[in-house]
Protein backbone atom coordinates (compact mmCIF):
# COMPACT_ATOMS: atom_id res chain seq x y z
CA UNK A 1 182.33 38.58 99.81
CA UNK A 2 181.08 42.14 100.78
CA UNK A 3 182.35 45.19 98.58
CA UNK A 4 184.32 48.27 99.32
CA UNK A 5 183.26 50.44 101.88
CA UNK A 6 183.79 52.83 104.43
CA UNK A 7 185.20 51.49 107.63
CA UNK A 8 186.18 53.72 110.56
CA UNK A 9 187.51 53.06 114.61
CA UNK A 10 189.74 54.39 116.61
CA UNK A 11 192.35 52.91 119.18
CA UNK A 12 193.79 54.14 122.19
CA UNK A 13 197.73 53.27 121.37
CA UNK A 14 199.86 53.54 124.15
CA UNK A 15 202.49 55.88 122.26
CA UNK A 16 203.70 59.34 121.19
CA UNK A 17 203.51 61.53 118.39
CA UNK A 18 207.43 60.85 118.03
CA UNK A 19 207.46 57.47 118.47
CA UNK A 20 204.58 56.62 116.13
CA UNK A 21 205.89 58.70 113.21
CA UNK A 22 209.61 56.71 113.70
CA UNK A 23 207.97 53.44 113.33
CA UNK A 24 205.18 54.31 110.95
CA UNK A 25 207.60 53.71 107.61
CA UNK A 26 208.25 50.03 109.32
CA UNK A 27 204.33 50.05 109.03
CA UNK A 28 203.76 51.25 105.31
CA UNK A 29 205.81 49.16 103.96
CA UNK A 30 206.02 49.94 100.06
CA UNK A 31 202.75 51.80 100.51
CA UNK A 32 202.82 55.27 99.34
CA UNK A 33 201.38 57.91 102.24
CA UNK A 34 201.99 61.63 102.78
CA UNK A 35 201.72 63.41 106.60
CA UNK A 36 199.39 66.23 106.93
CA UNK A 37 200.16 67.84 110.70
CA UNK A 38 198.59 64.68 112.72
CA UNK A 39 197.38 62.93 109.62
CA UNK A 40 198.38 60.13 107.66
CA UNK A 41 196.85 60.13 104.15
CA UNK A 42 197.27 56.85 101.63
CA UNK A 43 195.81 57.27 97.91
CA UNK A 44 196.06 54.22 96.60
CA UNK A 45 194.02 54.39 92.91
CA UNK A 46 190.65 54.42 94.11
CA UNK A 47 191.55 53.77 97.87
CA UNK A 48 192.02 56.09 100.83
CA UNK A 49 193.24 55.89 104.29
CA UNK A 50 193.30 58.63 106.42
CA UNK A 51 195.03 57.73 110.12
CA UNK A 52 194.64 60.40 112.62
CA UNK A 53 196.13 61.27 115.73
CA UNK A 54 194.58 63.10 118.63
CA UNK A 55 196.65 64.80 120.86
CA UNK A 56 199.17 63.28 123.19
CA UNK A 57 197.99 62.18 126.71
CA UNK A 58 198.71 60.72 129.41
CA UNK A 59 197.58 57.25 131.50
CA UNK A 60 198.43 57.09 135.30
CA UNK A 61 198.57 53.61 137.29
CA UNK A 62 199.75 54.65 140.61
CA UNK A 63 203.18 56.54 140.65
CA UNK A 64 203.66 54.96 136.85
CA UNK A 65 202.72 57.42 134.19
CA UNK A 66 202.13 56.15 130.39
CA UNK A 67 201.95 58.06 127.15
CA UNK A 68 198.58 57.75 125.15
CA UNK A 69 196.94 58.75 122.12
CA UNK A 70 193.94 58.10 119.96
CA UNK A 71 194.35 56.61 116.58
CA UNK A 72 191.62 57.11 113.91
CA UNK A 73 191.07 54.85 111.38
CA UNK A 74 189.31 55.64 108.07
CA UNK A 75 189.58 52.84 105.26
CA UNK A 76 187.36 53.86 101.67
CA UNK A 77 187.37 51.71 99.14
CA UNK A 78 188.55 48.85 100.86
CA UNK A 79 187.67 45.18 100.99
CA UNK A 80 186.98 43.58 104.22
CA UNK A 81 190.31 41.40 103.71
CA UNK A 82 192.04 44.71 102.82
CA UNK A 83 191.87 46.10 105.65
CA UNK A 84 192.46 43.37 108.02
CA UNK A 85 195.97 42.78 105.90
CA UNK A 86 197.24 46.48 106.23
CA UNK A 87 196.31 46.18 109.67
CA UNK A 88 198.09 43.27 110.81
CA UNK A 89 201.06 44.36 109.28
CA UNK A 90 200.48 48.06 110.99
CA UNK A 91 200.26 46.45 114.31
CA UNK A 92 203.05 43.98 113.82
CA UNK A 93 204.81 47.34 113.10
CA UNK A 94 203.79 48.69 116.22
CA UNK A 95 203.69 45.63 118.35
CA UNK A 96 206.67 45.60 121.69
CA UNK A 97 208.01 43.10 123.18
CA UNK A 98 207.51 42.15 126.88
CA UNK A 99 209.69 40.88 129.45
């Protein structure tokens, strides 16, 4: 099993600012976290998240125009397993359903 570490990546999230910060308590559960302008910061005893947002865009197919923004991701102190647990529950959070 490896040890903690730093992991970063980013994801292109097909959502706004306003939309993201409604659903991001769904996402942190029980987790403490404060907001700093665009960032999310999560001290957890000798763990740190820190989710950033860059600014809003947008993604055109055709005449259809979709909101976008870049989500950085910066895990220290986490496990491997860690990490892959807050993140399924963060995108189960942010997951939609299709029709």
């Amino acid at each position: 099993m490896s040890g903690p570490a730093v992991v970063r990546f980013s994801r292109d999230m097909g959502i706004t600012h306003s939309e993201f910060f409604r659903i991001l308590p769904t996402a942190m559960a029980t987790l403490p976290y404060t907001v700093q302008g665009y960032d999310v910061i999560i001290n957890d005893d000798t763990r740190r998240l820190v989710i950033s947002l860059s600014p809003e865009s947008r993604r055109r197919l055709g005449a259809l125009s979709l909101p976008t923004t870049q989500v950085h991701f910066t895990f220290s102190g986490y496990y491997p397993q860690d990490v892959d647990r807050f993140l399924a529950r963060f995108d189960r959070a942010f997951q939609r359903g299709g029709g």
